[in-house]
PDB file of N, CA and C in Angstrom:
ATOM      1  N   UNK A   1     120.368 111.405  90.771  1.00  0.00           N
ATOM      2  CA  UNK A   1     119.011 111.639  91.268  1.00  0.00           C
ATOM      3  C   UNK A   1     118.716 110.659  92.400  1.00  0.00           C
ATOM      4  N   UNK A   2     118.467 111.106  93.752  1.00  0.00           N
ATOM      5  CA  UNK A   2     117.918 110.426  94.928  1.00  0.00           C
ATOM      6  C   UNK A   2     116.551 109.962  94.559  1.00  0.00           C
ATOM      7  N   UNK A   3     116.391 108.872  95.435  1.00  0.00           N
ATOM      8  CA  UNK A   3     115.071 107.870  95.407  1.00  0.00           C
ATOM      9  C   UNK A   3     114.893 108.787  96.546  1.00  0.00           C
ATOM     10  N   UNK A   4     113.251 108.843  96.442  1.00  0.00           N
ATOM     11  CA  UNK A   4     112.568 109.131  97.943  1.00  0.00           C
ATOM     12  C   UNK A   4     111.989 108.031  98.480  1.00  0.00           C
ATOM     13  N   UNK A   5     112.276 108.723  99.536  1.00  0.00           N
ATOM     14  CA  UNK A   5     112.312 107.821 100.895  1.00  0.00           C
ATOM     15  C   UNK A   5     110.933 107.379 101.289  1.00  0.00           C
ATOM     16  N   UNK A   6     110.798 105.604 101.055  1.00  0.00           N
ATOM     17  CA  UNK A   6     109.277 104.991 100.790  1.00  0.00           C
ATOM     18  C   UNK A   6     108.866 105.039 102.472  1.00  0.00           C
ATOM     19  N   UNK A   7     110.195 104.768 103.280  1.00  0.00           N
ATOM     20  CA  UNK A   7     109.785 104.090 104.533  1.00  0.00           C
ATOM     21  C   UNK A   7     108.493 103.423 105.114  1.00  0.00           C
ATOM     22  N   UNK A   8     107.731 103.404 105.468  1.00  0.00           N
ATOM     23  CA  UNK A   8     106.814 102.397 106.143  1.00  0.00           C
ATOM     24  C   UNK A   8     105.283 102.815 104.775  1.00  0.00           C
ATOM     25  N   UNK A   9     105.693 103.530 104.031  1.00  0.00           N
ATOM     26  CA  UNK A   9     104.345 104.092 103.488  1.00  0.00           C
ATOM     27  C   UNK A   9     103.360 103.102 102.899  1.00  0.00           C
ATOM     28  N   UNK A  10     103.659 101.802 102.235  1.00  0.00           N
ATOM     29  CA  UNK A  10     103.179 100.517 102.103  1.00  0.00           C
ATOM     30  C   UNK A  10     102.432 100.370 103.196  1.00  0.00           C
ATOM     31  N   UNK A  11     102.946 100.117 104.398  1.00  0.00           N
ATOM     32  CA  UNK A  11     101.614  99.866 105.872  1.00  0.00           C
ATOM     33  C   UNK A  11     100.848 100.832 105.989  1.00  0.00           C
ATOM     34  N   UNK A  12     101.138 102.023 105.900  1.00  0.00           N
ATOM     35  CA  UNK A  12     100.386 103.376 106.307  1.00  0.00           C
ATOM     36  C   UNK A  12      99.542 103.840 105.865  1.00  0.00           C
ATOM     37  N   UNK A  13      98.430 102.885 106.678  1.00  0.00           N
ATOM     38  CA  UNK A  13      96.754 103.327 106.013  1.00  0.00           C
ATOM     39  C   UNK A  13      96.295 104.859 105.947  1.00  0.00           C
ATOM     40  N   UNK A  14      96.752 105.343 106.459  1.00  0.00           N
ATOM     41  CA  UNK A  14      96.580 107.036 106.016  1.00  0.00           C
ATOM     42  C   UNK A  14      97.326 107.729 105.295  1.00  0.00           C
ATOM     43  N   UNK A  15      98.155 106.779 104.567  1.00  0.00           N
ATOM     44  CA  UNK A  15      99.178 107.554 103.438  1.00  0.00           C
ATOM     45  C   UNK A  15      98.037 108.101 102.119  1.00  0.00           C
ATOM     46  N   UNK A  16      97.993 108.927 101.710  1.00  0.00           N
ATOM     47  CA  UNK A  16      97.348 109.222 100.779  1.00  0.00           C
ATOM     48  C   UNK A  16      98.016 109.104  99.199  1.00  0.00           C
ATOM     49  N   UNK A  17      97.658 107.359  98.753  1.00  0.00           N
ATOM     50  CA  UNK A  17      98.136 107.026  97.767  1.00  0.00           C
ATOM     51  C   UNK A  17      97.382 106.709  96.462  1.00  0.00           C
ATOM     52  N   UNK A  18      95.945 106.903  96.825  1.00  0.00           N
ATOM     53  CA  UNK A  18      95.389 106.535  95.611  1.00  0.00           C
ATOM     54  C   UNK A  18      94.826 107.662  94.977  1.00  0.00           C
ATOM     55  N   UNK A  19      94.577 108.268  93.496  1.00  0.00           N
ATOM     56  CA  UNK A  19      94.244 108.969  93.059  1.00  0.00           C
ATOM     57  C   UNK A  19      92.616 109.139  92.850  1.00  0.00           C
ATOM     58  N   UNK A  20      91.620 109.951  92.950  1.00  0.00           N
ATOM     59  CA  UNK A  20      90.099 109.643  92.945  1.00  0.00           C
ATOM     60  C   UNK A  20      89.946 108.541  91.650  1.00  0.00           C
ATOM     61  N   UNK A  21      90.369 108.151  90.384  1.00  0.00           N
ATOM     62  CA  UNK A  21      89.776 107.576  89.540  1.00  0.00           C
ATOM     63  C   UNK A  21      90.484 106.258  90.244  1.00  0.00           C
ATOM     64  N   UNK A  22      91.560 105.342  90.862  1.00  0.00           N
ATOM     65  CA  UNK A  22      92.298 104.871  91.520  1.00  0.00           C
ATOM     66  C   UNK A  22      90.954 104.387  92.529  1.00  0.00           C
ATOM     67  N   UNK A  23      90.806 105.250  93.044  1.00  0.00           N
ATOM     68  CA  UNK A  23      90.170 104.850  94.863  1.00  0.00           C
ATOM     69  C   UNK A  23      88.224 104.546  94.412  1.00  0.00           C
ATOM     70  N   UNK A  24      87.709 105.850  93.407  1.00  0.00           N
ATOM     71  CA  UNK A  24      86.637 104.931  92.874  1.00  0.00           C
ATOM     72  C   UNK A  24      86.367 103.639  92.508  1.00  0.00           C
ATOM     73  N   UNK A  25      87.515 103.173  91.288  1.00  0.00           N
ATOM     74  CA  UNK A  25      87.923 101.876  90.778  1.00  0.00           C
ATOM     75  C   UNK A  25      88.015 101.029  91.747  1.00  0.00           C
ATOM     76  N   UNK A  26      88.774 100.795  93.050  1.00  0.00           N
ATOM     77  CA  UNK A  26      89.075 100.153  94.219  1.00  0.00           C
ATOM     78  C   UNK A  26      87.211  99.853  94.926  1.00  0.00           C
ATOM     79  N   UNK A  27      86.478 100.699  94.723  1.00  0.00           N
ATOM     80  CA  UNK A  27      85.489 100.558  95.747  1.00  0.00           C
ATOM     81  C   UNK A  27      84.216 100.713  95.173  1.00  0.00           C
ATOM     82  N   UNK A  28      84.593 100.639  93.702  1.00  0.00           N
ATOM     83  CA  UNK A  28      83.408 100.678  92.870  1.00  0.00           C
ATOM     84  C   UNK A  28      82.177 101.258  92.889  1.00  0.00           C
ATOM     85  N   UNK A  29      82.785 102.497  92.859  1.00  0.00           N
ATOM     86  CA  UNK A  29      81.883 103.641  92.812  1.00  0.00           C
ATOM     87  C   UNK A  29      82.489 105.003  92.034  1.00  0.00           C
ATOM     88  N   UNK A  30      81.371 105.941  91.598  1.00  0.00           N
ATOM     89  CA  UNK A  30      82.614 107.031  90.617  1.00  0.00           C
ATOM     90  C   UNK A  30      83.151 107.839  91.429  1.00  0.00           C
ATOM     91  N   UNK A  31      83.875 108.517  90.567  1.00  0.00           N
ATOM     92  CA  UNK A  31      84.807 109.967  91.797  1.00  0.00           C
ATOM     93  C   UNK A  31      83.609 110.797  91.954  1.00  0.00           C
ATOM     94  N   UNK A  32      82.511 110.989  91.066  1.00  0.00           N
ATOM     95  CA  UNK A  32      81.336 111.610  91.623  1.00  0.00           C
ATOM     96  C   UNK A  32      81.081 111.536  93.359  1.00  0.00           C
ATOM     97  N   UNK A  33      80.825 110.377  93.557  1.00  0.00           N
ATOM     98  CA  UNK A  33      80.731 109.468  94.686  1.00  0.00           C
ATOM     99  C   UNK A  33      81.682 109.903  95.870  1.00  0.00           C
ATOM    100  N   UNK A  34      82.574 109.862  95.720  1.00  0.00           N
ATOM    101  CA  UNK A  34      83.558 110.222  96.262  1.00  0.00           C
ATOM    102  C   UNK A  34      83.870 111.859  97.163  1.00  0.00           C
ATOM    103  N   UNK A  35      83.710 112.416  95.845  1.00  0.00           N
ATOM    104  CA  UNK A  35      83.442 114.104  95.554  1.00  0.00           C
ATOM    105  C   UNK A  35      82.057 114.219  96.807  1.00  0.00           C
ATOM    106  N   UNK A  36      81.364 114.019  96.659  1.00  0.00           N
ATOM    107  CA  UNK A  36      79.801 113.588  97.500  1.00  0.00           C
ATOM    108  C   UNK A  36      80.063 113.330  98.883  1.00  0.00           C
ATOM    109  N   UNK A  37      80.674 112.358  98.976  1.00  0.00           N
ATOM    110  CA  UNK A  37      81.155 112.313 100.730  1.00  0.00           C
ATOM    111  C   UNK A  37      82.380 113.748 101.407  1.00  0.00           C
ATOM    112  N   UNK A  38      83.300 114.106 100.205  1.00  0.00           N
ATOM    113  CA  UNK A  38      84.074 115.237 100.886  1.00  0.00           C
ATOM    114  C   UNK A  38      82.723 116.375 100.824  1.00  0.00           C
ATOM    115  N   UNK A  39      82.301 116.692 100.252  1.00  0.00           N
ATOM    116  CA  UNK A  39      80.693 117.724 100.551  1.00  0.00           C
ATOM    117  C   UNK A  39      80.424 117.128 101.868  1.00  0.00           C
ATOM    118  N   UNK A  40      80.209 115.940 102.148  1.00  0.00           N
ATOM    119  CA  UNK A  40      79.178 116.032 103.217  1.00  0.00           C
ATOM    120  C   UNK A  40      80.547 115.749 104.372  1.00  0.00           C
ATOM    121  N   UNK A  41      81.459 116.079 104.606  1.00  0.00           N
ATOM    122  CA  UNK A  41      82.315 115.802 105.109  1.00  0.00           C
ATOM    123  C   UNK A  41      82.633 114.860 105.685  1.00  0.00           C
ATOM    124  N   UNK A  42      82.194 113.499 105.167  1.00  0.00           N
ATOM    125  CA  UNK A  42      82.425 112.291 105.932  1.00  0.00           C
ATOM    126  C   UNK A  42      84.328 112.077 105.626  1.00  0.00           C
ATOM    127  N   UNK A  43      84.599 112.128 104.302  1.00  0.00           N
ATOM    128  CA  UNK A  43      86.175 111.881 104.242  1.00  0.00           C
ATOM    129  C   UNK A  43      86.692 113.446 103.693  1.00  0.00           C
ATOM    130  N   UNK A  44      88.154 113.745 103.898  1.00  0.00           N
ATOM    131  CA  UNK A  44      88.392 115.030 103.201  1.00  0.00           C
ATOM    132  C   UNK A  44      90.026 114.563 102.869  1.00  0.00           C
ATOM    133  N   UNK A  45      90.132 114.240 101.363  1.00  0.00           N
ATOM    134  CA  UNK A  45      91.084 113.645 101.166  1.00  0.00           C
ATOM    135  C   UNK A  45      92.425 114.852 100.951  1.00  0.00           C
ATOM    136  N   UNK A  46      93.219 114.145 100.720  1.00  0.00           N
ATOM    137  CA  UNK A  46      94.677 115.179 101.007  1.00  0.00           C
ATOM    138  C   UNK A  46      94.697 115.631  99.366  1.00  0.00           C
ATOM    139  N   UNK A  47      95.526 117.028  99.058  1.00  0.00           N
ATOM    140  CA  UNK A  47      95.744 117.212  97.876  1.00  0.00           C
ATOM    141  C   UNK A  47      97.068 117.179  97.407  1.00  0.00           C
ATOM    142  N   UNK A  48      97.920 116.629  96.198  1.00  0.00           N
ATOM    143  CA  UNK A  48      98.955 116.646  95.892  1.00  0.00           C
ATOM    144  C   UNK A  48      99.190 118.566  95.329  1.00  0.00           C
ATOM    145  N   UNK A  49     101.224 117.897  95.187  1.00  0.00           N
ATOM    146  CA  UNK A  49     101.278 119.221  94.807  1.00  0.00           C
ATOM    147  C   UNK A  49     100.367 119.907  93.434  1.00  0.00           C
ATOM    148  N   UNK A  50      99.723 119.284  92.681  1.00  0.00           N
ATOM    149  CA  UNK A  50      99.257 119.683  92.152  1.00  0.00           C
ATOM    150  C   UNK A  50      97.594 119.889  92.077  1.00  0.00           C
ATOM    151  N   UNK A  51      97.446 120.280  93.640  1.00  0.00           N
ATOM    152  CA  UNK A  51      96.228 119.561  93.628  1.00  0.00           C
ATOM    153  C   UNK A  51      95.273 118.796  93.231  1.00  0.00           C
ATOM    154  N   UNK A  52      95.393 117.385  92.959  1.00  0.00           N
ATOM    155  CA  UNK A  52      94.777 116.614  92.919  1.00  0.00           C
ATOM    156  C   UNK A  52      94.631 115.860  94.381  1.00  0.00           C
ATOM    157  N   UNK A  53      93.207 115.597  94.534  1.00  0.00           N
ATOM    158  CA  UNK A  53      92.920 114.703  95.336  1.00  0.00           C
ATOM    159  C   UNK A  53      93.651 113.357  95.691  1.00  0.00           C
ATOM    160  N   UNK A  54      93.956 112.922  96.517  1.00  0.00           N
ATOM    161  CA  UNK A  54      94.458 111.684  96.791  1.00  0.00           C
ATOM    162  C   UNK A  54      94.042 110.993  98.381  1.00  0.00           C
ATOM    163  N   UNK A  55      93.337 109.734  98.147  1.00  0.00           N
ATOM    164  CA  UNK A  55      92.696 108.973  99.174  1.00  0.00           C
ATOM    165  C   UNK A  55      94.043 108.190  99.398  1.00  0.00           C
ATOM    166  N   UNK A  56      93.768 107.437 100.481  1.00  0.00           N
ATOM    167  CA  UNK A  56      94.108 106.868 102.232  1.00  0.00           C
ATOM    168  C   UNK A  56      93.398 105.788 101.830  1.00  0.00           C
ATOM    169  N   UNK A  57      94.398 104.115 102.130  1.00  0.00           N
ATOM    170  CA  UNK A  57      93.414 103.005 102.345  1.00  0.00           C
ATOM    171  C   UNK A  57      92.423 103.755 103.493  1.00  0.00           C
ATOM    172  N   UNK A  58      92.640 103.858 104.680  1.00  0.00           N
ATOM    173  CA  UNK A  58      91.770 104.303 105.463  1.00  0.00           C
ATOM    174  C   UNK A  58      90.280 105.047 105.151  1.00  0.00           C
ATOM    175  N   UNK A  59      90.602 105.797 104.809  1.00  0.00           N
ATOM    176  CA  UNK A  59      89.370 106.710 104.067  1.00  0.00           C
ATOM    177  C   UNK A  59      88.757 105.918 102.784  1.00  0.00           C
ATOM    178  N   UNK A  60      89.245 105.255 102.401  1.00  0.00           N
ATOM    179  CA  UNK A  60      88.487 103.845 101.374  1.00  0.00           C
ATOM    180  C   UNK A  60      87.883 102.877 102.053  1.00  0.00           C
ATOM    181  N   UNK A  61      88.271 102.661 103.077  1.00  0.00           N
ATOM    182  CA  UNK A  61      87.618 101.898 103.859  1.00  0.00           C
ATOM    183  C   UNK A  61      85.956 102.130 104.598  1.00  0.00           C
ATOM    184  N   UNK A  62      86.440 103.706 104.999  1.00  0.00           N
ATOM    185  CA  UNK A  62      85.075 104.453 105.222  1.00  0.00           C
ATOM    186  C   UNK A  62      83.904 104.582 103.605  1.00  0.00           C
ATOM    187  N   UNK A  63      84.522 105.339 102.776  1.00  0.00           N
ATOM    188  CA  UNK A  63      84.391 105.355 101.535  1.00  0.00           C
ATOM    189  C   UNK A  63      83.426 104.044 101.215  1.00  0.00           C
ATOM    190  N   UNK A  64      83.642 102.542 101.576  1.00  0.00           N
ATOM    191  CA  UNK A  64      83.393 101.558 101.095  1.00  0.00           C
ATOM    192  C   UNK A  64      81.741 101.001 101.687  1.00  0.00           C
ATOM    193  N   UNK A  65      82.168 101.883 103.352  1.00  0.00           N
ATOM    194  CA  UNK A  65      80.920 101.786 104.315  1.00  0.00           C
ATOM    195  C   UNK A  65      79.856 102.505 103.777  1.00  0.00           C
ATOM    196  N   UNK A  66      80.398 103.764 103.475  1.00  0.00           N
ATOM    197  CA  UNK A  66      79.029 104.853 102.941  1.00  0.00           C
ATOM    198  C   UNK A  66      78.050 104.112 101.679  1.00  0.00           C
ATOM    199  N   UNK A  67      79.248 103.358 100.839  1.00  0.00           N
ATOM    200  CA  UNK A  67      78.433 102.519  99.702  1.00  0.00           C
ATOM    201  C   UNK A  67      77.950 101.191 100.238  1.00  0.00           C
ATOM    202  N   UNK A  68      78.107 101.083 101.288  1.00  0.00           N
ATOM    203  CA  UNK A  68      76.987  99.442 101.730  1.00  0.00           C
ATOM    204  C   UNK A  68      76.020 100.258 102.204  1.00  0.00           C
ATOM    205  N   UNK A  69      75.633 101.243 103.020  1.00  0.00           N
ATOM    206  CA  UNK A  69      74.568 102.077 103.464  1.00  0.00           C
ATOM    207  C   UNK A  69      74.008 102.492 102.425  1.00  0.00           C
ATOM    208  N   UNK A  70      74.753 103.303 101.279  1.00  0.00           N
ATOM    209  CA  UNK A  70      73.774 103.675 100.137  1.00  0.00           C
ATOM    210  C   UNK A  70      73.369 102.026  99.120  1.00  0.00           C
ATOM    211  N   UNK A  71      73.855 101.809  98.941  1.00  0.00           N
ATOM    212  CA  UNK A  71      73.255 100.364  98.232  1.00  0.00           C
ATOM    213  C   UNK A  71      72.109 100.147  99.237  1.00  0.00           C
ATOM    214  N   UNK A  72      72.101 100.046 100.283  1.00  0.00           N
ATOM    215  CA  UNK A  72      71.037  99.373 100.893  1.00  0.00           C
ATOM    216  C   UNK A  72      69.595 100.362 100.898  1.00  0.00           C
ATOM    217  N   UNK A  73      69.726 101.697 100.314  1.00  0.00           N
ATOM    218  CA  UNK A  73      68.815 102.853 100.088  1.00  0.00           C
ATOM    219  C   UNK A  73      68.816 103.666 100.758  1.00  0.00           C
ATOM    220  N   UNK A  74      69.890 104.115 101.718  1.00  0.00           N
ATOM    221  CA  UNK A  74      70.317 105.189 102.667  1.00  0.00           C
ATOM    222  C   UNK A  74      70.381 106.338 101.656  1.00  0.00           C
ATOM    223  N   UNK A  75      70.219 107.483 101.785  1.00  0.00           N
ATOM    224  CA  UNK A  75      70.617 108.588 101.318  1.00  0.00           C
ATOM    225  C   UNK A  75      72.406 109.268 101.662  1.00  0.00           C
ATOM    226  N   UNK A  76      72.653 109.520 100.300  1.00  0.00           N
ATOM    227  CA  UNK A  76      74.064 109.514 100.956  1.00  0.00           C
ATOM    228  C   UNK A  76      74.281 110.679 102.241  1.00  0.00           C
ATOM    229  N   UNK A  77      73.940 111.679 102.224  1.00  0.00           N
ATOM    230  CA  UNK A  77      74.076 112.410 103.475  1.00  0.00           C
ATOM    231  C   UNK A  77      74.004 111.757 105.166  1.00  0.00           C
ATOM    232  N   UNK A  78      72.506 110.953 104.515  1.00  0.00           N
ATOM    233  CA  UNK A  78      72.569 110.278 106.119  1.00  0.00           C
ATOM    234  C   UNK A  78      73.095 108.910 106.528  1.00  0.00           C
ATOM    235  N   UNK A  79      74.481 108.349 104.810  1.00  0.00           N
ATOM    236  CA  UNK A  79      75.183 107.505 105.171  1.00  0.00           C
ATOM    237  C   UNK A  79      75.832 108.280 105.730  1.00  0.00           C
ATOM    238  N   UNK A  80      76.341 109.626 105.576  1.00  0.00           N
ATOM    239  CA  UNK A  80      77.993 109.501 106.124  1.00  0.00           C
ATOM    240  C   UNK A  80      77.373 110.230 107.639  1.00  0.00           C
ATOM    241  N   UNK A  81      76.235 110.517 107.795  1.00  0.00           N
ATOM    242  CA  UNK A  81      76.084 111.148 109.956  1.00  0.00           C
ATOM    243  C   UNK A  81      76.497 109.876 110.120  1.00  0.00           C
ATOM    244  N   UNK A  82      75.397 108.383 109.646  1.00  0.00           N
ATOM    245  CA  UNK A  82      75.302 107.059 110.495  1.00  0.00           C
ATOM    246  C   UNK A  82      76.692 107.258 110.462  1.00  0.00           C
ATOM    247  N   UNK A  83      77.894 107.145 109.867  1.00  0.00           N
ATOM    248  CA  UNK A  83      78.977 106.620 109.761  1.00  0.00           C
ATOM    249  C   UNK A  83      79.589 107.029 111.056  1.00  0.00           C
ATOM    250  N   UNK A  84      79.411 108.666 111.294  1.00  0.00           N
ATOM    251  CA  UNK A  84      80.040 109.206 112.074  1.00  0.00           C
ATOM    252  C   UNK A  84      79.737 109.453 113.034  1.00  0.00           C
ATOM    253  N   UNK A  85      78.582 109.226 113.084  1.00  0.00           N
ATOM    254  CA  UNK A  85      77.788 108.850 114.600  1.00  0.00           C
ATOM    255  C   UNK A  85      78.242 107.203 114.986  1.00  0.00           C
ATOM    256  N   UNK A  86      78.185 106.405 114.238  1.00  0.00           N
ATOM    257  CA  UNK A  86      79.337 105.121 114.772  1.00  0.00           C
ATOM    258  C   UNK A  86      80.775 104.890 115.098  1.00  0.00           C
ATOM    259  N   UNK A  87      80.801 106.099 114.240  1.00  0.00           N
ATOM    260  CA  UNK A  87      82.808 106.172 114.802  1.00  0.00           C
ATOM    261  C   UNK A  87      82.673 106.955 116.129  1.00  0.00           C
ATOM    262  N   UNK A  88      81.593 108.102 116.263  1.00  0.00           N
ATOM    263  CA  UNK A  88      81.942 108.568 117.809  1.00  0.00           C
ATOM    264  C   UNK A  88      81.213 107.686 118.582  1.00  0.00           C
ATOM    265  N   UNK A  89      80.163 106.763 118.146  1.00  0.00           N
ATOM    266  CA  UNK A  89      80.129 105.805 119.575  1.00  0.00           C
ATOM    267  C   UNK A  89      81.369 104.834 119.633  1.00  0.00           C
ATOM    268  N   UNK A  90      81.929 104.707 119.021  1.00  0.00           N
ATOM    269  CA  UNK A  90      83.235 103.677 118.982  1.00  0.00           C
ATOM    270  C   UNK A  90      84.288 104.333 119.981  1.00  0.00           C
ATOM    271  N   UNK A  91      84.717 105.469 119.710  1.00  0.00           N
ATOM    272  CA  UNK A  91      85.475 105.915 120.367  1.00  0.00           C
ATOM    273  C   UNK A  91      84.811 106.811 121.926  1.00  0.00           C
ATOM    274  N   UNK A  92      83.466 106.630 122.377  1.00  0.00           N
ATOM    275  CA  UNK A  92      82.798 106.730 123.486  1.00  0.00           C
ATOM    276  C   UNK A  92      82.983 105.237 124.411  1.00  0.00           C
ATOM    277  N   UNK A  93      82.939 104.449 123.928  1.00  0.00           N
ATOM    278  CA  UNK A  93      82.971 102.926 124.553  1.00  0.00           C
ATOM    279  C   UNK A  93      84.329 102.650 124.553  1.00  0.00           C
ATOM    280  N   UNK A  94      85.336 103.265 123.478  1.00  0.00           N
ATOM    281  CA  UNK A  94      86.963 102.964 124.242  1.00  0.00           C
ATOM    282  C   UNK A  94      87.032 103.462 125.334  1.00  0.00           C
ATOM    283  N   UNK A  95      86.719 105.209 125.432  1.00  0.00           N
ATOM    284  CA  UNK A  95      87.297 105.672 126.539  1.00  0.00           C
ATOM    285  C   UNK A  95      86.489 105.323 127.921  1.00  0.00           C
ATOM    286  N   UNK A  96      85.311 104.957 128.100  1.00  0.00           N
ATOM    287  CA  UNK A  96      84.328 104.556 129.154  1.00  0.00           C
ATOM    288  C   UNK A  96      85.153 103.125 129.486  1.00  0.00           C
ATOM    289  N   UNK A  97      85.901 102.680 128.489  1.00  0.00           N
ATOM    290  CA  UNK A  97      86.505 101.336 128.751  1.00  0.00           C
ATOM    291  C   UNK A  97      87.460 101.304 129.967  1.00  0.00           C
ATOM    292  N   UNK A  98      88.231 102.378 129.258  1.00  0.00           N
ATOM    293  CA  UNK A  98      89.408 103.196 129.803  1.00  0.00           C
ATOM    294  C   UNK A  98      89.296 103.579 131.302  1.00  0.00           C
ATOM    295  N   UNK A  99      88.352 104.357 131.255  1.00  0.00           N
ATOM    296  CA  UNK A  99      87.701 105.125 132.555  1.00  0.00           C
ATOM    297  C   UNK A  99      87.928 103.994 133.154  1.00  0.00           C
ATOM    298  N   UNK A 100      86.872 102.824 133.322  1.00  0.00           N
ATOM    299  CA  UNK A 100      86.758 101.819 133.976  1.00  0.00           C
ATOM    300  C   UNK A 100      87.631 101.117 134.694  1.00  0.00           C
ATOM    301  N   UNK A 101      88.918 100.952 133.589  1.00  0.00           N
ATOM    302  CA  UNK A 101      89.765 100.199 133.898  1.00  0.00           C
ATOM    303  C   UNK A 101      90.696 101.138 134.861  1.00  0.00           C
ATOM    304  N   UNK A 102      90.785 102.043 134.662  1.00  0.00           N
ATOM    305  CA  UNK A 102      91.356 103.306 135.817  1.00  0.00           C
ATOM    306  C   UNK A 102      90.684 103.078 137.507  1.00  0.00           C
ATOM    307  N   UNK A 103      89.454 103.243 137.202  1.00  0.00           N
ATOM    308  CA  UNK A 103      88.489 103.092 138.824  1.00  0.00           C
ATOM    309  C   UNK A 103      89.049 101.798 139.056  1.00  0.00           C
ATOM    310  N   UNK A 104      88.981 100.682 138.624  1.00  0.00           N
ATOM    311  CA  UNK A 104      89.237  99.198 139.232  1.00  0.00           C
ATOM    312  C   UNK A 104      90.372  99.152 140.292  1.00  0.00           C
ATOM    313  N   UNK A 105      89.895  99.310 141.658  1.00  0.00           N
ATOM    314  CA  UNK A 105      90.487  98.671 142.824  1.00  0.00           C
ATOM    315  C   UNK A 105      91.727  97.489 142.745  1.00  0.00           C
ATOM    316  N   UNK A 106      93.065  98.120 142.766  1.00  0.00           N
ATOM    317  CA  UNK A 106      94.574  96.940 142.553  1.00  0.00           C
ATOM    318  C   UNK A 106      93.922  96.151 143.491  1.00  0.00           C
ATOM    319  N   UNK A 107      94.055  94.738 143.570  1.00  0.00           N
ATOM    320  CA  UNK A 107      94.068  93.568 144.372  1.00  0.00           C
ATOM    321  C   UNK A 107      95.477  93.487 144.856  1.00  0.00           C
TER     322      UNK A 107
END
């Protein structure tokens, strides 16, 4: 019987390695919780072959944001727009970065 092949999957924040009771436990909140953000489509985690859900450090990470917004009395729906209205200004100010650095006159 062959081992499968781990290669880099340890670094690979988008590997989808944790199971919902796993990734709740991690971020202390229930798979309810969890379940709640794929509805509002802030994360949409991968399914094994057997379909079960399985989270991404990455998407725990987001996951972790939606629960500092709701702790603080956000409604979860309009944690996960803020969320994603901050990830597209994030990635509006890379590329304006970008732009910029393109126009700049070689010396």
């Amino acid at each position: 019987m062959s081992r499968p092949d781990t290669g880099d999957r340890f670094d690979d924040d988008d590997y989808p390695a944790y199971t919902v009771g796993a990734a709740a436990d991690m971020i202390g909140v229930t798979p309810a919780f969890l379940r709640a953000l794929g509805r509002a489509e802030l994360i949409e985690p991968l399914r094994s072959d057997g379909g079960h859900r399985r989270y991404s450090r990455y998407q725990l990470k987001i996951a972790a944001r939606a629960r500092e917004l709701v702790d603080e009395g956000t409604p979860v729906e309009s944690a996960c727009r803020i969320i994603i209205l901050e990830d597209q200004l994030q990635e509006a100010r890379r590329i304006n970065e970008e732009l910029r650095a393109a126009e700049k006159p070689e010396e």
